[in-house]
PDB file of N, CA and C in Angstrom:
ATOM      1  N   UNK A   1      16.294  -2.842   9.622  1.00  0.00           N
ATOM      2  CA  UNK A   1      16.824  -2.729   8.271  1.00  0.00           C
ATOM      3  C   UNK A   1      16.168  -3.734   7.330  1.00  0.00           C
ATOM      4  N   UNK A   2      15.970  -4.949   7.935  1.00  0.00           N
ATOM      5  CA  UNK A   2      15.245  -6.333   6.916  1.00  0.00           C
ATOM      6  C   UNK A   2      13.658  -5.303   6.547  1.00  0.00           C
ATOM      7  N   UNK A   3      13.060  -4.620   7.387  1.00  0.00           N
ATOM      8  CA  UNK A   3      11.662  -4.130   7.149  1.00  0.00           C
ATOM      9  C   UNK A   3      11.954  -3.371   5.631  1.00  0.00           C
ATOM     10  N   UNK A   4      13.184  -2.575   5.479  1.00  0.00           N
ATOM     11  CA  UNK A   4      13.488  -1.571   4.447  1.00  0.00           C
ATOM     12  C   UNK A   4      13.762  -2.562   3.673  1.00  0.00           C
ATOM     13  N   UNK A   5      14.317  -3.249   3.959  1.00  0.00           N
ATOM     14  CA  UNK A   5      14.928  -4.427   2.245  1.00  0.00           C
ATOM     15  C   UNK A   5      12.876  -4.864   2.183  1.00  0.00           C
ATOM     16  N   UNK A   6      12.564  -5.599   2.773  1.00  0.00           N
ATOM     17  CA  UNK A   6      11.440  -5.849   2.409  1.00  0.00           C
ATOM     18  C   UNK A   6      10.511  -4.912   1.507  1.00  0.00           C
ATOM     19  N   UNK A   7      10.547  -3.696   1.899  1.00  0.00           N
ATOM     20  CA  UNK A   7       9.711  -3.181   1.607  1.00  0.00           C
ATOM     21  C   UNK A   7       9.728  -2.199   0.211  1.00  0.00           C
ATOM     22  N   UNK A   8      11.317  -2.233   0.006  1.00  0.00           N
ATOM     23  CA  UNK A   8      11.766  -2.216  -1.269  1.00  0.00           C
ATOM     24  C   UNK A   8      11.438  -3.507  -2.117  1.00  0.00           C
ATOM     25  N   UNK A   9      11.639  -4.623  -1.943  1.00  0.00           N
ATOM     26  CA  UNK A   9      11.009  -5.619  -2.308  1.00  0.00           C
ATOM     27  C   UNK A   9       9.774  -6.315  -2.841  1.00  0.00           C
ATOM     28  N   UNK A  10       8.860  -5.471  -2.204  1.00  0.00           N
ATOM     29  CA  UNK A  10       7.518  -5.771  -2.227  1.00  0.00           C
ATOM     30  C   UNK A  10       6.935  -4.394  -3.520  1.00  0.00           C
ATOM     31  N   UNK A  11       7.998  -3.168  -3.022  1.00  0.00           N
ATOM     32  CA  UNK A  11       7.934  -1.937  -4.639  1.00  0.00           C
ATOM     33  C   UNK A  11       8.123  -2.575  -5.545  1.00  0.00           C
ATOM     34  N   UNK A  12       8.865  -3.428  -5.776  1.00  0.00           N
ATOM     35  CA  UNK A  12       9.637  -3.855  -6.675  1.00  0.00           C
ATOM     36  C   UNK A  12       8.526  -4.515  -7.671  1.00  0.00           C
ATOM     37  N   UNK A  13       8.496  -5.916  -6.561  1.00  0.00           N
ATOM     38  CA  UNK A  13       6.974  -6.987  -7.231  1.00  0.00           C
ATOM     39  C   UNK A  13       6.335  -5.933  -7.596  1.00  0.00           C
ATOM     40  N   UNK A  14       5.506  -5.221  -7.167  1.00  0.00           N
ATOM     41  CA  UNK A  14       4.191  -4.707  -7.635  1.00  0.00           C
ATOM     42  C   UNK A  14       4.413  -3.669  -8.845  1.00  0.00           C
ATOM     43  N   UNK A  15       5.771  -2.881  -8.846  1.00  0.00           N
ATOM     44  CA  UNK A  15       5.973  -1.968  -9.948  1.00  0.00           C
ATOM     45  C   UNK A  15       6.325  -2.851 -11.409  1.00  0.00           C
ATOM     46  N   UNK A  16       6.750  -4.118 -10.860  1.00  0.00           N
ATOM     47  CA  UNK A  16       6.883  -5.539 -11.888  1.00  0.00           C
ATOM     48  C   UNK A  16       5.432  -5.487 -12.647  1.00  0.00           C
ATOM     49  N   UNK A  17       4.536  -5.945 -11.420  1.00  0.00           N
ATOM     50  CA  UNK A  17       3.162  -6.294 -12.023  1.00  0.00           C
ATOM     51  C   UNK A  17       2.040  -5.254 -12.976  1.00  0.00           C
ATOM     52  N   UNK A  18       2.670  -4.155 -12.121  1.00  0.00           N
ATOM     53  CA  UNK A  18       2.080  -2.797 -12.777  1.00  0.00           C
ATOM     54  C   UNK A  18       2.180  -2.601 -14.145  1.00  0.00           C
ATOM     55  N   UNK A  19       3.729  -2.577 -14.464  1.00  0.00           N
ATOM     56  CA  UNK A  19       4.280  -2.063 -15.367  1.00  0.00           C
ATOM     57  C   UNK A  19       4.204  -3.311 -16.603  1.00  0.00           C
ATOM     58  N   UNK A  20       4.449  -4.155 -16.281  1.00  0.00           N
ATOM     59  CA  UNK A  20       4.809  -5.312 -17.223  1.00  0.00           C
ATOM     60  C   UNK A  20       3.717  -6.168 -17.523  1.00  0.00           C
ATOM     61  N   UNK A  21       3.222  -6.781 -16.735  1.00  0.00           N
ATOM     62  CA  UNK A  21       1.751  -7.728 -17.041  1.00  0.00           C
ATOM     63  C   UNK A  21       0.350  -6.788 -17.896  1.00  0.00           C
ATOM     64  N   UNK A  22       0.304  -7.520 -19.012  1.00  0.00           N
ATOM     65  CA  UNK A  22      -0.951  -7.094 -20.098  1.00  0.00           C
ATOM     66  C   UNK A  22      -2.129  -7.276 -18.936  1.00  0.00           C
ATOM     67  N   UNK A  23      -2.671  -8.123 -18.136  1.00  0.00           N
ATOM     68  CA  UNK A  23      -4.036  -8.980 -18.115  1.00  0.00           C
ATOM     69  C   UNK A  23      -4.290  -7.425 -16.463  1.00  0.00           C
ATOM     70  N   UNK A  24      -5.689  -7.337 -16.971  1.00  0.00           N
ATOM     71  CA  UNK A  24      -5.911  -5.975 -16.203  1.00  0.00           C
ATOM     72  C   UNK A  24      -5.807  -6.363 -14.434  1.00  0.00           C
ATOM     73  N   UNK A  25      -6.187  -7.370 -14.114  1.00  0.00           N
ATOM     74  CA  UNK A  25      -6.515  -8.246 -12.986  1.00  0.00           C
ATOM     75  C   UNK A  25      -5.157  -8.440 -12.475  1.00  0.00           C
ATOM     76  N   UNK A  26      -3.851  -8.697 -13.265  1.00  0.00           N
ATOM     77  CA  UNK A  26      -2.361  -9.200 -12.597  1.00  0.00           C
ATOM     78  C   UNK A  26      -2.082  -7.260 -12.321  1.00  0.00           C
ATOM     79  N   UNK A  27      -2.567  -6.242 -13.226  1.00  0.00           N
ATOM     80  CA  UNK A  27      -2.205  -4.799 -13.239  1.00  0.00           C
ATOM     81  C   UNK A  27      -3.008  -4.463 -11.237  1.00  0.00           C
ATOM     82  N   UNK A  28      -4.045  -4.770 -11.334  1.00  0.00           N
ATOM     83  CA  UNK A  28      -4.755  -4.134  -9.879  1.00  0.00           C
ATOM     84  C   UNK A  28      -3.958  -4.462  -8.500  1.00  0.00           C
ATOM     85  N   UNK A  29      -3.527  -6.155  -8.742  1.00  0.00           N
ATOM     86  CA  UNK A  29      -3.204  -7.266  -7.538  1.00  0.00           C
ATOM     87  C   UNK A  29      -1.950  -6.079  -7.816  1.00  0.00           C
ATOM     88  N   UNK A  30      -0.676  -6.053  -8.769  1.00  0.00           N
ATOM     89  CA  UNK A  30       0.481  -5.134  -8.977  1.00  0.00           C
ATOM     90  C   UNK A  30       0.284  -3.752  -7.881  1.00  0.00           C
ATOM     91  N   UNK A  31      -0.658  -3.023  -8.267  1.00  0.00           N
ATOM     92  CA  UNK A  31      -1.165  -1.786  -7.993  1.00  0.00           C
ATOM     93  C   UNK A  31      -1.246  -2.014  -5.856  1.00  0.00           C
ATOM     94  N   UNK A  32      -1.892  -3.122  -5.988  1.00  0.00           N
ATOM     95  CA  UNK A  32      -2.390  -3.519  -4.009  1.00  0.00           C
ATOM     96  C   UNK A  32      -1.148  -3.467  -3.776  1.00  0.00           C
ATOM     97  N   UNK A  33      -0.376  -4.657  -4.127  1.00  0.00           N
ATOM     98  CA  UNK A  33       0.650  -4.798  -3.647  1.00  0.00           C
ATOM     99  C   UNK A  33       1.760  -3.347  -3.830  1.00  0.00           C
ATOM    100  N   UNK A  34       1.810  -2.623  -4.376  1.00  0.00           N
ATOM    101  CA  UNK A  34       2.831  -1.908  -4.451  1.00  0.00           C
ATOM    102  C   UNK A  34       2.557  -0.897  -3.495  1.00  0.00           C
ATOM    103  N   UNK A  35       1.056  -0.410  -2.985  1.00  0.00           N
ATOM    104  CA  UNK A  35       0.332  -0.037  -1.931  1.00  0.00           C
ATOM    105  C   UNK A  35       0.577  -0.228  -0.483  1.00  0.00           C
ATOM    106  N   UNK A  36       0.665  -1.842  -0.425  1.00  0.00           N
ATOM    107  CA  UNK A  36       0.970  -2.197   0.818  1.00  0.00           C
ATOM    108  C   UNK A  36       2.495  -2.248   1.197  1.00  0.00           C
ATOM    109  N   UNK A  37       3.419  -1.737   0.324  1.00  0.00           N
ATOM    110  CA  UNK A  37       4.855  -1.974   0.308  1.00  0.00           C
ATOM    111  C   UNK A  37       5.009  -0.356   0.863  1.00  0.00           C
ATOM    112  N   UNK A  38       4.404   0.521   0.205  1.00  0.00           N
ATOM    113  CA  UNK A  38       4.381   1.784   0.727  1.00  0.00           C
ATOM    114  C   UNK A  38       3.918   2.053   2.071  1.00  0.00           C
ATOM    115  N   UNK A  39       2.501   1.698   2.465  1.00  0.00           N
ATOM    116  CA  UNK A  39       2.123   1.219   3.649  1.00  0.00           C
ATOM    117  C   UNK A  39       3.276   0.582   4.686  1.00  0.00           C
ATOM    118  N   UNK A  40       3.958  -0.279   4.395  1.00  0.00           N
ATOM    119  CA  UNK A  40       4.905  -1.129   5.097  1.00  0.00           C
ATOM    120  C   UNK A  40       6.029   0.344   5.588  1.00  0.00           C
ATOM    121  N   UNK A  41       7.162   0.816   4.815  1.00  0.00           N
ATOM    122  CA  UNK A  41       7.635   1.812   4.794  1.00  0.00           C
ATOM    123  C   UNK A  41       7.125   2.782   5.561  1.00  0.00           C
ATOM    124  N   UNK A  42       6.021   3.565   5.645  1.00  0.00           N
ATOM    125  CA  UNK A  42       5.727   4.541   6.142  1.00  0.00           C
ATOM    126  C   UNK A  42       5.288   3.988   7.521  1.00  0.00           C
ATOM    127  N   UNK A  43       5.075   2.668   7.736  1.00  0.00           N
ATOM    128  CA  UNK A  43       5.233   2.375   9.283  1.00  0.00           C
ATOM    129  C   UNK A  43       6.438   2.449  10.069  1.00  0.00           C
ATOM    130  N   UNK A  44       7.190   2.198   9.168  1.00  0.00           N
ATOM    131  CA  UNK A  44       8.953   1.321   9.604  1.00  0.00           C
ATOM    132  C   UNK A  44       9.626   3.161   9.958  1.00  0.00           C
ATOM    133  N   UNK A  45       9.094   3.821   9.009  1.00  0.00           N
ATOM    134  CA  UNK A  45       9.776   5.419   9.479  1.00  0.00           C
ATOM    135  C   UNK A  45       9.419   6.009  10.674  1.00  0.00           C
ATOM    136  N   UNK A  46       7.775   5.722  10.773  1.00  0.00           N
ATOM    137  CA  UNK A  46       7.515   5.604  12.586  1.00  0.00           C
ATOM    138  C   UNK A  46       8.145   5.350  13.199  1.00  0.00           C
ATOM    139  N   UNK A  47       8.638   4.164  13.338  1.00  0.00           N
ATOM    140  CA  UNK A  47       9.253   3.292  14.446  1.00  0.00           C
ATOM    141  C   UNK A  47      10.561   3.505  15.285  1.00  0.00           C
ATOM    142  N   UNK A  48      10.321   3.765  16.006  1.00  0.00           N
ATOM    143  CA  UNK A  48      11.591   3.801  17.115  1.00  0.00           C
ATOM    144  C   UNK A  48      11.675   2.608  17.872  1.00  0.00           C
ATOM    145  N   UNK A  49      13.245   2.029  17.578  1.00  0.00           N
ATOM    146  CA  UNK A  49      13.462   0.842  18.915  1.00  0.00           C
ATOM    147  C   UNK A  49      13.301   1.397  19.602  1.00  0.00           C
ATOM    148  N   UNK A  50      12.643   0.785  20.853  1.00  0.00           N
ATOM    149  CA  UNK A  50      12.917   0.707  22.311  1.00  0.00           C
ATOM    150  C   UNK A  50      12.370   2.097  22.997  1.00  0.00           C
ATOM    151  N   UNK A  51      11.297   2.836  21.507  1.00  0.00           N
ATOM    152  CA  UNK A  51      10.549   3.557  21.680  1.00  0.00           C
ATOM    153  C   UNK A  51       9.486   3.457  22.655  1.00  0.00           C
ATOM    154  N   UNK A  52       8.509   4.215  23.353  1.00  0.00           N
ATOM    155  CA  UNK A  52       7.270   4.161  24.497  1.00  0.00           C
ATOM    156  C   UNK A  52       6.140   4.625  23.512  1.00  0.00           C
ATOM    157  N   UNK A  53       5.104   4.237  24.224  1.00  0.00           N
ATOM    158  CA  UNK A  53       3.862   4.965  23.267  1.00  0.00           C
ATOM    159  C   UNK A  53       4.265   6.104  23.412  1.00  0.00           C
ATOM    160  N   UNK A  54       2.959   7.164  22.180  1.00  0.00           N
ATOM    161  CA  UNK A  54       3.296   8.503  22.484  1.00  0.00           C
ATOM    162  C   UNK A  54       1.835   9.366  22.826  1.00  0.00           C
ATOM    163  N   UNK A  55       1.720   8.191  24.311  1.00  0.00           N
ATOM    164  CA  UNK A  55       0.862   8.893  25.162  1.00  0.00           C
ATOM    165  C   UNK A  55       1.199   8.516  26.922  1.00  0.00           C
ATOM    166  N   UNK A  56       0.984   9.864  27.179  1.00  0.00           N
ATOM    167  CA  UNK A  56       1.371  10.682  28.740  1.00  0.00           C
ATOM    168  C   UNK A  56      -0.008  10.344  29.760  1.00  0.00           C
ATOM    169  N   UNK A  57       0.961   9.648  30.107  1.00  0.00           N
ATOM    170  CA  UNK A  57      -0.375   9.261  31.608  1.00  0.00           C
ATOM    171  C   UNK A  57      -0.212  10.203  32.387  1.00  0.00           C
ATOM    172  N   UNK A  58      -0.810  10.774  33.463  1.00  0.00           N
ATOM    173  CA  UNK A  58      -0.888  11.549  34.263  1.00  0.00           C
ATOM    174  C   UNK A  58      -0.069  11.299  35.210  1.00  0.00           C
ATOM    175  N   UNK A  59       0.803  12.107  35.524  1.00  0.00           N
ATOM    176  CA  UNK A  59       1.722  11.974  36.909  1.00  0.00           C
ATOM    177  C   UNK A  59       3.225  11.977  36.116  1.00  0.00           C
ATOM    178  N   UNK A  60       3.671  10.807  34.952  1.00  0.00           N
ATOM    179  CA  UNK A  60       4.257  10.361  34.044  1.00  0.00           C
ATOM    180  C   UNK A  60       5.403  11.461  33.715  1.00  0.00           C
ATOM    181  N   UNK A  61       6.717  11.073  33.631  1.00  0.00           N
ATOM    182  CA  UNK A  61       7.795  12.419  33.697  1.00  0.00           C
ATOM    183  C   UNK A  61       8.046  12.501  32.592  1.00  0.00           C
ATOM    184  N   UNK A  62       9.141  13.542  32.148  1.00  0.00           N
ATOM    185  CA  UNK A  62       9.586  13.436  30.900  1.00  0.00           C
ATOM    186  C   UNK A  62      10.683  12.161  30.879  1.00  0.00           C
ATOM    187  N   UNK A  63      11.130  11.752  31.822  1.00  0.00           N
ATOM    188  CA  UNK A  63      12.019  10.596  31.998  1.00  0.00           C
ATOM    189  C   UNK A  63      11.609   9.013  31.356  1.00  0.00           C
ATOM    190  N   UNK A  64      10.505   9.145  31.367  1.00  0.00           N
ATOM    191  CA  UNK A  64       9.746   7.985  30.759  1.00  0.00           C
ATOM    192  C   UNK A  64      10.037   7.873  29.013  1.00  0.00           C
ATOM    193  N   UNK A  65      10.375   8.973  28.529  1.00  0.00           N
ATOM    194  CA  UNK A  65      10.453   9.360  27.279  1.00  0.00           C
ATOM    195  C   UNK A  65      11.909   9.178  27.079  1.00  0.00           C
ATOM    196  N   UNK A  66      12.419   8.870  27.925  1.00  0.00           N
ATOM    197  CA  UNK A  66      13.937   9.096  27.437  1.00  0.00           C
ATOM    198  C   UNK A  66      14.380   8.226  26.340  1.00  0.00           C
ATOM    199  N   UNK A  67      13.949   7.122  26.158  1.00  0.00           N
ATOM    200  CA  UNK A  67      14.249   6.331  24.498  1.00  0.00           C
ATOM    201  C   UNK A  67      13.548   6.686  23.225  1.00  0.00           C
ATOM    202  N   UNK A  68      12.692   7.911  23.693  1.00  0.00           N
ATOM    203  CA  UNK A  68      12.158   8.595  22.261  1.00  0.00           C
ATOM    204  C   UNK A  68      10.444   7.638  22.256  1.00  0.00           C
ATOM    205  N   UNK A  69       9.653   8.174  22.074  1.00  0.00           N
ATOM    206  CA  UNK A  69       8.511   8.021  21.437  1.00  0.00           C
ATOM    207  C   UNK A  69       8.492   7.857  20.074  1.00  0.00           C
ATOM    208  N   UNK A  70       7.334   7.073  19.879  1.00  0.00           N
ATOM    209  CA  UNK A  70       6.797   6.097  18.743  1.00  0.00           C
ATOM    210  C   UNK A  70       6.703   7.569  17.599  1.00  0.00           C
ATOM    211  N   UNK A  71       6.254   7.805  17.117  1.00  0.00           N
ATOM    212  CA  UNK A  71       5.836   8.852  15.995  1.00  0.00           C
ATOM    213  C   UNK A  71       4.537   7.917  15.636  1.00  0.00           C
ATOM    214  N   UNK A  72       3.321   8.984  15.694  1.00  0.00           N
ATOM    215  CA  UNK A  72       1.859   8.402  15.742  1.00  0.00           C
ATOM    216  C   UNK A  72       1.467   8.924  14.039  1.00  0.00           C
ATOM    217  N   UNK A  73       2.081   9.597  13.672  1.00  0.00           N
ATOM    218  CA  UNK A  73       1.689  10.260  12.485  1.00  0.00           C
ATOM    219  C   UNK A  73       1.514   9.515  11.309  1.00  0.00           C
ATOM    220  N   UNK A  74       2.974   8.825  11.192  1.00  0.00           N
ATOM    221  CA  UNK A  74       2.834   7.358  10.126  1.00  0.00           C
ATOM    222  C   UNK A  74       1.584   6.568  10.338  1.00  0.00           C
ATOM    223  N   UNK A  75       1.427   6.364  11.341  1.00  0.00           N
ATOM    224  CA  UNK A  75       0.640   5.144  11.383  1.00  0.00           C
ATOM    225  C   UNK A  75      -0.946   5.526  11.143  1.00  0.00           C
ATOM    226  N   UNK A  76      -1.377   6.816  11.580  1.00  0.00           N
ATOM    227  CA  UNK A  76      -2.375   7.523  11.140  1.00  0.00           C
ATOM    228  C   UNK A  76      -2.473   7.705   9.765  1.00  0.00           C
ATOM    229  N   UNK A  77      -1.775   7.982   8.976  1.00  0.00           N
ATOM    230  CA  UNK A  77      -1.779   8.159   7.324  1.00  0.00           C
ATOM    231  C   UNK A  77      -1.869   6.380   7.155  1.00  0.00           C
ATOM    232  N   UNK A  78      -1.223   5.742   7.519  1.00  0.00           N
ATOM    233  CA  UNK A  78      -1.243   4.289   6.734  1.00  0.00           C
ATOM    234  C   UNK A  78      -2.976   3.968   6.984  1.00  0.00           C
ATOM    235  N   UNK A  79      -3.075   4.367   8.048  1.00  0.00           N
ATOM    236  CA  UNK A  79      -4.555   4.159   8.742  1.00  0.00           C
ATOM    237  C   UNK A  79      -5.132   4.510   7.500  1.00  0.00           C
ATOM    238  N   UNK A  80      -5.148   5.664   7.187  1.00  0.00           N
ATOM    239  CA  UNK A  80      -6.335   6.454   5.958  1.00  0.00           C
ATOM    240  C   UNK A  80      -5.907   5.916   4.536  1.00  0.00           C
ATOM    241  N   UNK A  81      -4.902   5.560   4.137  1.00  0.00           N
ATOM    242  CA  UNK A  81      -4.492   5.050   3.433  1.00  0.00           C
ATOM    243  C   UNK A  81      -4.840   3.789   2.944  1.00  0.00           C
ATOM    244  N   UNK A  82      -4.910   2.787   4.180  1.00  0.00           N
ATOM    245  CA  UNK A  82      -5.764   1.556   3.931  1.00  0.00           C
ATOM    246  C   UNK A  82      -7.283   1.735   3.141  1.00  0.00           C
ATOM    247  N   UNK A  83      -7.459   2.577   3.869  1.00  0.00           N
ATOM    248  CA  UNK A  83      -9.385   2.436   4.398  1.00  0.00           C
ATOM    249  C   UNK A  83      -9.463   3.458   2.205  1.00  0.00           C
ATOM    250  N   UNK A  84      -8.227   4.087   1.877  1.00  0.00           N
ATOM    251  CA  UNK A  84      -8.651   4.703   0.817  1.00  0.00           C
ATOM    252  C   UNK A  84      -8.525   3.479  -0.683  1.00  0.00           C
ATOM    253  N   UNK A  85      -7.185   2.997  -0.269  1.00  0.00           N
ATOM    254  CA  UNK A  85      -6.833   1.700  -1.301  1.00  0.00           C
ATOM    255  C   UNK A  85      -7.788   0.776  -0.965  1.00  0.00           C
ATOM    256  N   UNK A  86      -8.835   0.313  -0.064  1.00  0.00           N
ATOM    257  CA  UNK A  86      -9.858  -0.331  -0.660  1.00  0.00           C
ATOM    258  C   UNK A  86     -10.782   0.435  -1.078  1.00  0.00           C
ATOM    259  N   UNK A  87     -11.203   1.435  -1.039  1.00  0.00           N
ATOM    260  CA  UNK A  87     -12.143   1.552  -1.932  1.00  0.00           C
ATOM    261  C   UNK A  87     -11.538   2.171  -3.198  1.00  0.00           C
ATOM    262  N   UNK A  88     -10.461   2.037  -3.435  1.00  0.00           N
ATOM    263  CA  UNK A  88      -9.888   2.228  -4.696  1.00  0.00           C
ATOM    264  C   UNK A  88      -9.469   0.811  -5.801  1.00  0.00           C
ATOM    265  N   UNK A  89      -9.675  -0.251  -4.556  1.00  0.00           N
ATOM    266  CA  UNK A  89      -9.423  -1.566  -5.379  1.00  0.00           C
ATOM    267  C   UNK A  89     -10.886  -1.875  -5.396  1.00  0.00           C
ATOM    268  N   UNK A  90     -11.661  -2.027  -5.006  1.00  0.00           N
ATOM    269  CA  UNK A  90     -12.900  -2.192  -5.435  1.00  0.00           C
ATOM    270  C   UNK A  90     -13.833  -1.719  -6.639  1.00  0.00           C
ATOM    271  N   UNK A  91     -13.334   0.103  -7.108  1.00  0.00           N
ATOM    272  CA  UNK A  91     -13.333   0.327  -7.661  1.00  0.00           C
ATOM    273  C   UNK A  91     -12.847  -0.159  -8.978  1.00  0.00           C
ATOM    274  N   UNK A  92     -11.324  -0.905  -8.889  1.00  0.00           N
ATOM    275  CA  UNK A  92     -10.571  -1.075 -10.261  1.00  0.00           C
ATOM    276  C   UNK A  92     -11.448  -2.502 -10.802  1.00  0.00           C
ATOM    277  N   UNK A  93     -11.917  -2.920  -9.757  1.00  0.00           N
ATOM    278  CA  UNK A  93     -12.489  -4.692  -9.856  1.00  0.00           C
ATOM    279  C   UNK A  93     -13.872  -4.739 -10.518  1.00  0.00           C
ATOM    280  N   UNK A  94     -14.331  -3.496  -9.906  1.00  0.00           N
ATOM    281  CA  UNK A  94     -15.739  -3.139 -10.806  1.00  0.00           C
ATOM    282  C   UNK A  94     -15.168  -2.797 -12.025  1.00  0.00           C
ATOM    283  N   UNK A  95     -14.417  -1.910 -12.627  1.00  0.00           N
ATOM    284  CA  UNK A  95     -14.016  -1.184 -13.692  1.00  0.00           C
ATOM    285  C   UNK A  95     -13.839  -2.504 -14.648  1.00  0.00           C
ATOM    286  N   UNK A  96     -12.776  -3.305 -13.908  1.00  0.00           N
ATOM    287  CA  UNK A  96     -12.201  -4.523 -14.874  1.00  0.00           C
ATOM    288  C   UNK A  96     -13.578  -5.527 -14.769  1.00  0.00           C
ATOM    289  N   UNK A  97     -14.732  -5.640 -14.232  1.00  0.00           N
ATOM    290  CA  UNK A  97     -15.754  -6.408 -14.554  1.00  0.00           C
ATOM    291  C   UNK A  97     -16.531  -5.745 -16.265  1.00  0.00           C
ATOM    292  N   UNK A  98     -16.864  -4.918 -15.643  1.00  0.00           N
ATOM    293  CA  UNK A  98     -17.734  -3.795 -16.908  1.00  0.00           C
ATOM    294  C   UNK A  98     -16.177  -3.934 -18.073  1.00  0.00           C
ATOM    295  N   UNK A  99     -15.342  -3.822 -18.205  1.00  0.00           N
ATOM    296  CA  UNK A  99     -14.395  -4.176 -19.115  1.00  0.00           C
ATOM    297  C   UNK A  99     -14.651  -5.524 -20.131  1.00  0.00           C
ATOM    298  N   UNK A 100     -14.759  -6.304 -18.667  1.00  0.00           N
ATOM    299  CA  UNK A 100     -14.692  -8.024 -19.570  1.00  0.00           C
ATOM    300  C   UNK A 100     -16.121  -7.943 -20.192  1.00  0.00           C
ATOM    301  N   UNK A 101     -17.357  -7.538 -19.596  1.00  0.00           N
ATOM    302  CA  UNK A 101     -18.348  -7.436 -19.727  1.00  0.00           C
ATOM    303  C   UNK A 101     -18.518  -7.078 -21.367  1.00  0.00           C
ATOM    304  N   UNK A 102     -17.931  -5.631 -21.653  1.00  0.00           N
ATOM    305  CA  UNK A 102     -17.532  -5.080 -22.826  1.00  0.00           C
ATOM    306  C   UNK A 102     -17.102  -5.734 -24.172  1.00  0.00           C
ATOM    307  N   UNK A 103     -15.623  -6.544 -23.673  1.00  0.00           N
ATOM    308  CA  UNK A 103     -14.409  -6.786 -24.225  1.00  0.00           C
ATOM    309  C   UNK A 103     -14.829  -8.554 -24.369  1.00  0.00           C
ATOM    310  N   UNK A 104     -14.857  -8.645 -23.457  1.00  0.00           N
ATOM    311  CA  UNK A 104     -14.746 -10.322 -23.333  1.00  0.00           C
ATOM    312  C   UNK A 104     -13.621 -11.011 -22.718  1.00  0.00           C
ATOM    313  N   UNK A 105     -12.878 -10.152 -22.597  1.00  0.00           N
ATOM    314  CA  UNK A 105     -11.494 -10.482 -22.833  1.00  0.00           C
ATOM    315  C   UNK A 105     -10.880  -9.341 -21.214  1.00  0.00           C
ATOM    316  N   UNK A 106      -9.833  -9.648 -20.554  1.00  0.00           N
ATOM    317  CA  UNK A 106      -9.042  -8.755 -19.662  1.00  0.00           C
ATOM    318  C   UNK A 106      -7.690  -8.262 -19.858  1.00  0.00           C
ATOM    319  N   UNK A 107      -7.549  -8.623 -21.464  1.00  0.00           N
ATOM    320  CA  UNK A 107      -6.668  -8.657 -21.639  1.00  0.00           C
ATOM    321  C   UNK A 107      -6.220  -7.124 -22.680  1.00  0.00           C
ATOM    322  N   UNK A 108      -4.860  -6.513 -22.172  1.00  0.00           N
ATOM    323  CA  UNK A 108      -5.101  -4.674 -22.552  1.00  0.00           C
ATOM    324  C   UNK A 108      -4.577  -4.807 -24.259  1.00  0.00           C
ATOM    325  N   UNK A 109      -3.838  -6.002 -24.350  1.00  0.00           N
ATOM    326  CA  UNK A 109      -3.884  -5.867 -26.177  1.00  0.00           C
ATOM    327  C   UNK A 109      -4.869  -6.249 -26.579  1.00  0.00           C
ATOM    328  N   UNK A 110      -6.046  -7.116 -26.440  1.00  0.00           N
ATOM    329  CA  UNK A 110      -7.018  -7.139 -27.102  1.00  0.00           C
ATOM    330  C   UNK A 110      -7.653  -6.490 -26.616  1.00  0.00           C
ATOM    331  N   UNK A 111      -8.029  -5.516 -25.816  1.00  0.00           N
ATOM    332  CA  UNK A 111      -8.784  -4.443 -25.877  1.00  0.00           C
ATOM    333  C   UNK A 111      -8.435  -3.107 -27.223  1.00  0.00           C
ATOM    334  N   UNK A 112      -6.673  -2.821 -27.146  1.00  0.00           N
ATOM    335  CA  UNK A 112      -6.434  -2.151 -28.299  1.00  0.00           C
ATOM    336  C   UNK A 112      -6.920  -2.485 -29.636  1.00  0.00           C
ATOM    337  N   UNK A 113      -6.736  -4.189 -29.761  1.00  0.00           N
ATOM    338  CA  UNK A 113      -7.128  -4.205 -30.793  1.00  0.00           C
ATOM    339  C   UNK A 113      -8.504  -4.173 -31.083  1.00  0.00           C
ATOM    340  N   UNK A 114      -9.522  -3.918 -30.397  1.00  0.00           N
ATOM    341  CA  UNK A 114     -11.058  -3.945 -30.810  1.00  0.00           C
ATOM    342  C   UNK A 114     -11.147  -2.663 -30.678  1.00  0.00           C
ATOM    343  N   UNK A 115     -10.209  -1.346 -30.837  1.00  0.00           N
ATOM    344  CA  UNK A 115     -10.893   0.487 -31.315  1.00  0.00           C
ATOM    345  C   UNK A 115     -10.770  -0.049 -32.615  1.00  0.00           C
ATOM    346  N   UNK A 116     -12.318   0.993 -32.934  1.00  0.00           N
ATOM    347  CA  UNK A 116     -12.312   1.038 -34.404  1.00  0.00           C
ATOM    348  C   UNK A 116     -11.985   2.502 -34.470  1.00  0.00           C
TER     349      UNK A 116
END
């Protein structure tokens, strides 16, 4: 249950940082973090106490299973999930370089204010 409070917790921070912080750089770190809070969650729904892997050795009964198997599925999506949010934060880090580059500035009201 502490994994679920956590991990509501960690939505929380990052939908904070997302939503509320001007400076594009506090918006990305917001964005990771609210990533890895989701990540966190979709492990914790996997999880079975006192669960066994959910792989069958040879010979191996159904009796072995009797506390329920792991669920491999979560952890496969968090898998792809990782490997996609970095190259999606790498992306935002380049974006916000070529920004400052631009702007001078990382900051999203003075970017508004320099459209002509």
């Amino acid at each position: 249950m502490t994994m679920y409070v956590l991990a509501a917790v960690l939505f929380g921070v990052g939908l904070y940082g997302l939503l509320v912080k001007r400076h594009l750089l506090k918006k990305v770190l917001g964005l990771l973090i609210l990533e890895h809070a989701v990540n966190l969650f979709l492990v914790e729904v996997g999880y079975v106490d006192g669960g066994s892997p959910p792989i069958r050795l040879a010979g191996e009964t159904a009796a072995a299973f009797a506390g329920g198997a792991v669920d491999p599925l979560p952890q496969a999506l968090v898998l792809t999930s990782i490997v996609i949010g970095l190259g999606l934060a790498m992306l935002m880090v380049a974006l916000s370089l070529r920004i400052y580059e631009r702007y001078g500035s990382l900051d999203a009201d003075r970017m508004s204010e320099l459209k002509g």
